[in-house]
C-alpha atoms as a PDB file:
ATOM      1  CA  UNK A   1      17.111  25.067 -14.458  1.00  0.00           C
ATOM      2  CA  UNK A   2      15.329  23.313 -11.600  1.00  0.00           C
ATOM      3  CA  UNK A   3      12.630  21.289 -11.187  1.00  0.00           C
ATOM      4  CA  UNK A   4      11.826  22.741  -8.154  1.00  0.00           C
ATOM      5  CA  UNK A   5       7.725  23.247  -7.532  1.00  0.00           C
ATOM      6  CA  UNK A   6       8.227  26.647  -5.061  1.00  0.00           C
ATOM      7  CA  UNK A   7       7.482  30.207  -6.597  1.00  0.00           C
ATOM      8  CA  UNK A   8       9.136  33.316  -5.884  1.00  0.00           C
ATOM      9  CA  UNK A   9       6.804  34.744  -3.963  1.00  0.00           C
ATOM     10  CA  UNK A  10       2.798  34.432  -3.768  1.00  0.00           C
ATOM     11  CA  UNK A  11       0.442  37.610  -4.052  1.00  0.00           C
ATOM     12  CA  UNK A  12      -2.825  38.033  -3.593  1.00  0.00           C
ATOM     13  CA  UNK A  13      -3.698  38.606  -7.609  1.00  0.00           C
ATOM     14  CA  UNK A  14      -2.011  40.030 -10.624  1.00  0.00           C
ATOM     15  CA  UNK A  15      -2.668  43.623  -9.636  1.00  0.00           C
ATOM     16  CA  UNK A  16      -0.359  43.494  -6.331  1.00  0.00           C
ATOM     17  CA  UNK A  17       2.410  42.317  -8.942  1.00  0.00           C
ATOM     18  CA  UNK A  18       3.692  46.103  -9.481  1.00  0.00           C
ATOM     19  CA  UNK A  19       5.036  46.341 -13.175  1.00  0.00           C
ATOM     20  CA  UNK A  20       7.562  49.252 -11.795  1.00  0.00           C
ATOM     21  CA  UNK A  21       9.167  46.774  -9.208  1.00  0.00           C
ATOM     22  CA  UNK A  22       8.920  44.365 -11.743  1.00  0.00           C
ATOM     23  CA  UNK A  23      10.860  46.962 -14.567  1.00  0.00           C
ATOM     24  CA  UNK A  24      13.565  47.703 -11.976  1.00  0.00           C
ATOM     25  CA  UNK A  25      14.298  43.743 -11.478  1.00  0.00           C
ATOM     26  CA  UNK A  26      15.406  43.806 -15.270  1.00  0.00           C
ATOM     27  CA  UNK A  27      11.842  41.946 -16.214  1.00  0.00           C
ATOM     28  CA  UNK A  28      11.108  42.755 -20.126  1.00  0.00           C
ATOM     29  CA  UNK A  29       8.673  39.920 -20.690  1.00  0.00           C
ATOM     30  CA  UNK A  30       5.505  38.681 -18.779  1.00  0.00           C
ATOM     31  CA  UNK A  31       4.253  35.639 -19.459  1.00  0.00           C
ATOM     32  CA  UNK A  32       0.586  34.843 -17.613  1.00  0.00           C
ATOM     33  CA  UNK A  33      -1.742  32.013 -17.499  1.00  0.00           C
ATOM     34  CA  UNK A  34      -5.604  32.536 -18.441  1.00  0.00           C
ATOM     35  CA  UNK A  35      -7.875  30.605 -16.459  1.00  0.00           C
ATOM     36  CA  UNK A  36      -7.781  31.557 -12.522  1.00  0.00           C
ATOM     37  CA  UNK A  37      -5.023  34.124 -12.991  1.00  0.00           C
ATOM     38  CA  UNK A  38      -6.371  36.732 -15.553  1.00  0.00           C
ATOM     39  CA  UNK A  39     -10.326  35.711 -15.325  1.00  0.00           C
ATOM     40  CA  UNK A  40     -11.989  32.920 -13.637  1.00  0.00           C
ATOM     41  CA  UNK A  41     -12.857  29.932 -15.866  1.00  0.00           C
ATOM     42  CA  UNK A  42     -15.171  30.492 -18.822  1.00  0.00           C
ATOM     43  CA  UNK A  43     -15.071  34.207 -18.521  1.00  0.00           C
ATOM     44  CA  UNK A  44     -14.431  36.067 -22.159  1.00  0.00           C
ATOM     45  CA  UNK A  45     -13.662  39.771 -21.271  1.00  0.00           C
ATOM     46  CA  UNK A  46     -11.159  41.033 -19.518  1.00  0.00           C
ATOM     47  CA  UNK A  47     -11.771  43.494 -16.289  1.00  0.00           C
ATOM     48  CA  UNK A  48     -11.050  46.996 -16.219  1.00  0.00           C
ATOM     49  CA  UNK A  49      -8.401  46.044 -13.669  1.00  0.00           C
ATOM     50  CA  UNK A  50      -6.616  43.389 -15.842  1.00  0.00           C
ATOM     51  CA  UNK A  51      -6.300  46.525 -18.687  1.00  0.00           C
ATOM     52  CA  UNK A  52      -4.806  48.678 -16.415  1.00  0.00           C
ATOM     53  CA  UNK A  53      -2.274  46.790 -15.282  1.00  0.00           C
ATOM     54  CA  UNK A  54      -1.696  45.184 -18.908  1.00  0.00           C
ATOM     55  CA  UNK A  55      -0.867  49.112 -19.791  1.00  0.00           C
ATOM     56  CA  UNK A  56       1.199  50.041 -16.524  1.00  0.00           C
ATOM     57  CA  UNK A  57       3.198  47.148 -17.815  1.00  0.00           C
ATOM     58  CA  UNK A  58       3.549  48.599 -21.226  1.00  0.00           C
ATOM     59  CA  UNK A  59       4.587  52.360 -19.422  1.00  0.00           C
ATOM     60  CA  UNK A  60       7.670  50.132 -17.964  1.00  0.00           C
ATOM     61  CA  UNK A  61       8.470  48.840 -21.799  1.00  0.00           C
ATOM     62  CA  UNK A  62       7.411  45.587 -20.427  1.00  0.00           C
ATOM     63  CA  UNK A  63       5.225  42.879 -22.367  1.00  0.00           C
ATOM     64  CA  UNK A  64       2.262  40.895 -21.785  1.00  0.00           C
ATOM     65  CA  UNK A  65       1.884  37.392 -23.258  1.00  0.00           C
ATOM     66  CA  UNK A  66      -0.612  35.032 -22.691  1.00  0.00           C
ATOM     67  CA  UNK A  67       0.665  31.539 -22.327  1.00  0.00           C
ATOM     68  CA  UNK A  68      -1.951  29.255 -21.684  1.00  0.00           C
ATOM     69  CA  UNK A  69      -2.724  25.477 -21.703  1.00  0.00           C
ATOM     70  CA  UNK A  70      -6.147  26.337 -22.396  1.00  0.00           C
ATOM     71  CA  UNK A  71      -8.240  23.378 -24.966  1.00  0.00           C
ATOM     72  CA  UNK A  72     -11.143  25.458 -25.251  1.00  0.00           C
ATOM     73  CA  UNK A  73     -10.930  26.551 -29.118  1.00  0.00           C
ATOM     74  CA  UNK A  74     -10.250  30.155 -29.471  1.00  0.00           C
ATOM     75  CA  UNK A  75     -10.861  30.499 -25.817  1.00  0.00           C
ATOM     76  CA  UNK A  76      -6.814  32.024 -25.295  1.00  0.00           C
ATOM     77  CA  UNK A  77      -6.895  33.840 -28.873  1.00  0.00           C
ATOM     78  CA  UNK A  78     -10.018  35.729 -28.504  1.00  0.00           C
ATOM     79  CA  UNK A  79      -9.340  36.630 -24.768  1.00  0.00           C
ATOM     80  CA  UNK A  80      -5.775  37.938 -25.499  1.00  0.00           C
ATOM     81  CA  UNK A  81      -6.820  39.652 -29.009  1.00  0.00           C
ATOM     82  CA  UNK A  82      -9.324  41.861 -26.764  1.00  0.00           C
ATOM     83  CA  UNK A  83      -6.345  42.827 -24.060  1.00  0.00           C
ATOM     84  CA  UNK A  84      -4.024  43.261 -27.915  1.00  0.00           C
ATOM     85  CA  UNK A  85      -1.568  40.978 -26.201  1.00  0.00           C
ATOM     86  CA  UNK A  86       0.232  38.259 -28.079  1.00  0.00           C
ATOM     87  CA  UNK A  87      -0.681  34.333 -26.892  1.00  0.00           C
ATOM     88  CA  UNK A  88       0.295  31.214 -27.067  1.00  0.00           C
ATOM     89  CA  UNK A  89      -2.747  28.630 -26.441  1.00  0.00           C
ATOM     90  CA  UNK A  90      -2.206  24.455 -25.668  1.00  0.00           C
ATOM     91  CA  UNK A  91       1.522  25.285 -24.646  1.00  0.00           C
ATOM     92  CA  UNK A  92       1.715  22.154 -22.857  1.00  0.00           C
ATOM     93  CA  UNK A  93       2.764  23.375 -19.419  1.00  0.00           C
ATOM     94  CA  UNK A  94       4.431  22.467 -17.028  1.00  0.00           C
ATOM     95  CA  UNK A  95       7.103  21.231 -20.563  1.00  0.00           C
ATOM     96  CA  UNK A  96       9.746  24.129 -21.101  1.00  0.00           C
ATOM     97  CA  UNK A  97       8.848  24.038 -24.969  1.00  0.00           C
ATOM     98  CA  UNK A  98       6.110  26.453 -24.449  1.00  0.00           C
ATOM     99  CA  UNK A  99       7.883  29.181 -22.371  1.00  0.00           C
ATOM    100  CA  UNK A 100      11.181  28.830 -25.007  1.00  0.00           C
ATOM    101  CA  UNK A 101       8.868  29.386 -28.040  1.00  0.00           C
ATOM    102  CA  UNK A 102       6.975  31.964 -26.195  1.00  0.00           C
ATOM    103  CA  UNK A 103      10.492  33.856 -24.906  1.00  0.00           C
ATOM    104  CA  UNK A 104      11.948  33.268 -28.627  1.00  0.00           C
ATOM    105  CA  UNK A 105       9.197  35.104 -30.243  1.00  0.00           C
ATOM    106  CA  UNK A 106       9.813  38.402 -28.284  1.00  0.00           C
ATOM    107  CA  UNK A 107      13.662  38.041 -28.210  1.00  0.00           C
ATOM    108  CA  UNK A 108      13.795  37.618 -24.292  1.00  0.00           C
ATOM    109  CA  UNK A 109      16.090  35.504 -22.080  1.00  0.00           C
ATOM    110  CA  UNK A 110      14.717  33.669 -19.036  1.00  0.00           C
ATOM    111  CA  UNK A 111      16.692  36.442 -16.757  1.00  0.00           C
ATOM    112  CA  UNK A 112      14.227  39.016 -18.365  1.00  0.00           C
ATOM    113  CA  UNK A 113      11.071  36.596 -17.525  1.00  0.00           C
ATOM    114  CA  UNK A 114       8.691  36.098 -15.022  1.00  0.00           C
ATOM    115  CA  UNK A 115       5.782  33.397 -15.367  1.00  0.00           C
ATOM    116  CA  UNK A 116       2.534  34.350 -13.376  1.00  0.00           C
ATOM    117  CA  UNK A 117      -0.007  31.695 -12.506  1.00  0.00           C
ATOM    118  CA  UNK A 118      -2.323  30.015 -10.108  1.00  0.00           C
ATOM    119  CA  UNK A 119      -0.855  26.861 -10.384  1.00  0.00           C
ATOM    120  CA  UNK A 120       2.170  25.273  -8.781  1.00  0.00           C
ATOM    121  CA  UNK A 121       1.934  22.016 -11.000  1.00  0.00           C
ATOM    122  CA  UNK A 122       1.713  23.531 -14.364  1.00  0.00           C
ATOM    123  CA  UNK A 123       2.621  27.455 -14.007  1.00  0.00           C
ATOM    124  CA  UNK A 124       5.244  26.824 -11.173  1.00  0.00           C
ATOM    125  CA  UNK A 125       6.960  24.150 -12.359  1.00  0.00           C
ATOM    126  CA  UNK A 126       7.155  25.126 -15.657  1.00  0.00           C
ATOM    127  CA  UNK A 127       8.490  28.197 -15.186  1.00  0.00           C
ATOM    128  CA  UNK A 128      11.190  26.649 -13.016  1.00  0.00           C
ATOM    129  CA  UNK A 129      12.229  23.788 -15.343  1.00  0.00           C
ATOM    130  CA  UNK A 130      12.559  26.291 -18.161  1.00  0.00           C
ATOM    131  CA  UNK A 131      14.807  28.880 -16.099  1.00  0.00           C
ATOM    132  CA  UNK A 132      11.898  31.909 -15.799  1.00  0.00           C
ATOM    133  CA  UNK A 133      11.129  33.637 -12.574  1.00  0.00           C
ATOM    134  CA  UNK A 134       8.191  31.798 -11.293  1.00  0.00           C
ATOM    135  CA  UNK A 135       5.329  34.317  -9.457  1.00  0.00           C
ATOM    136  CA  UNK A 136       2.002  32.756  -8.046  1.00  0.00           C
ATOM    137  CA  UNK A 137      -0.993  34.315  -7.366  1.00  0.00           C
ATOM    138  CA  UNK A 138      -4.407  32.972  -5.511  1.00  0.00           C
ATOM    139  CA  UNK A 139      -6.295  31.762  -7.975  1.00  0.00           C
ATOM    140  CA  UNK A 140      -9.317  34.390  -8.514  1.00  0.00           C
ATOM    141  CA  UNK A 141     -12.317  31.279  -7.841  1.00  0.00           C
ATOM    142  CA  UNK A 142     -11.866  28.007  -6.314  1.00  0.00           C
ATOM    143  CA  UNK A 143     -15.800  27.239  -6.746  1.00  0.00           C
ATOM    144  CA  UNK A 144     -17.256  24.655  -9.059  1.00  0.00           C
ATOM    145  CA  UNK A 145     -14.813  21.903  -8.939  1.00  0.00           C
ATOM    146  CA  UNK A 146     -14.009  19.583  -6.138  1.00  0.00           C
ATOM    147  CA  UNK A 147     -10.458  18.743  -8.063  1.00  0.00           C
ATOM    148  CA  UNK A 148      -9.559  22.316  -7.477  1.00  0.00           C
ATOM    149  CA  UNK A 149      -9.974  22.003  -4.073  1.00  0.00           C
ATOM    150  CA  UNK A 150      -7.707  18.992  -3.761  1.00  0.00           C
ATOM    151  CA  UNK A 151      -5.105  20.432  -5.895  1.00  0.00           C
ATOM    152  CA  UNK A 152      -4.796  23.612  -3.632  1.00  0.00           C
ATOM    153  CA  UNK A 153      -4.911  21.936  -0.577  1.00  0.00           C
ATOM    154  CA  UNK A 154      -1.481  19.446  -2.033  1.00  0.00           C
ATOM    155  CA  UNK A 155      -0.123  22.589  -3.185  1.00  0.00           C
ATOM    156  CA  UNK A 156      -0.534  24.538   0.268  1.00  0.00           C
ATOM    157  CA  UNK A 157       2.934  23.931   1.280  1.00  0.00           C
ATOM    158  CA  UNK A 158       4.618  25.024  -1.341  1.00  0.00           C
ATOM    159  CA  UNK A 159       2.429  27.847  -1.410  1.00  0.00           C
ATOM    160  CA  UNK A 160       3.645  28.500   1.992  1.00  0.00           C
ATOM    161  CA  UNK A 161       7.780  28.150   1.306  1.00  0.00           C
ATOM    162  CA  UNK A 162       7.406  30.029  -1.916  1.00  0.00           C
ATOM    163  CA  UNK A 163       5.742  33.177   0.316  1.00  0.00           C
ATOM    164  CA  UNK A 164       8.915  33.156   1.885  1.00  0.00           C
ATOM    165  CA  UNK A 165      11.019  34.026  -0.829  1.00  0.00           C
ATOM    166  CA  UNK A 166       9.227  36.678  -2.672  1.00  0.00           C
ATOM    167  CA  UNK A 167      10.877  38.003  -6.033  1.00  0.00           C
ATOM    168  CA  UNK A 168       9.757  41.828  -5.475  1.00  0.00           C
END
């Protein structure tokens, strides 16, 4: 386990993350952050898109759960009850409790599990520290808050490393 904030590779969103590549790397478990990753801030639904590739993922016998750090009551629960995904809301990222509870519920090892997120900080780091396969993706809206802003621009470099060492 590292503490390392650089991701195995960065990809455009969650679509370009192919759940076949990710089948053939031995990868039985998805865990994905909410807010930027699967829908922008304060949105309830998910796309069409997100629900197809939630169910190519399924096809490769691989799961979907939402692991989120969301404080937004029912915000995670509702979202991942209308995708009929499991979830795991305040999970206190970037802390490796939440990814061990969340890879002990579905029997998985961190070998079999990536973490996908928009966040080097919380989703990145995380993953890392609790031995998962770390995947970032640009986050889906920057707009709204100046802190975002910030943030990405500190984590531009290791934006930049981690797209050298992509996973698939």
């Amino acid at each position: 386990m590292s503490l390392s904030p650089i991701p195995r590779g960065v990809y455009p969103s969650i679509t370009h993350i192919s759940p076949k590549a990710l089948a053939e790397k031995g990868i039985r478990l998805v865990l994905v952050d909410l807010d930027n990753t699967l829908a922008p801030y304060r949105s309830i639904t998910p796309t069409a898109e997100v629900i197809a590739w939630k169910e190519a993922l399924e096809a490769e016998g691989i799961t979907l759960f939402l692991l989120s750090n969301s404080r937004k009551p029912g915000r995670a629960q509702r979202f991942a009850e209308q995708l009929g995904i499991p979830y795991q809301g305040h999970s206190g990222k970037p802390k490796r409790a939440g990814y061990l509870r969340a890879m002990e519920r579905l029997g998985c090892m961190p070998s079999q599990t990536v973490m996908v997120g928009d966040q080097i900080f919380t989703d990145t780091l995380g993953a890392n520290n609790a031995g998962v396969i770390p995947l970032l993706v640009e986050p889906i809206r920057l707009a709204g808050n100046p802190g975002r802003y910030i943030r990405y621009a500190v984590e531009t470099p290791f934006r930049l490393l981690g797209k050298r060492r992509p996973f698939l």
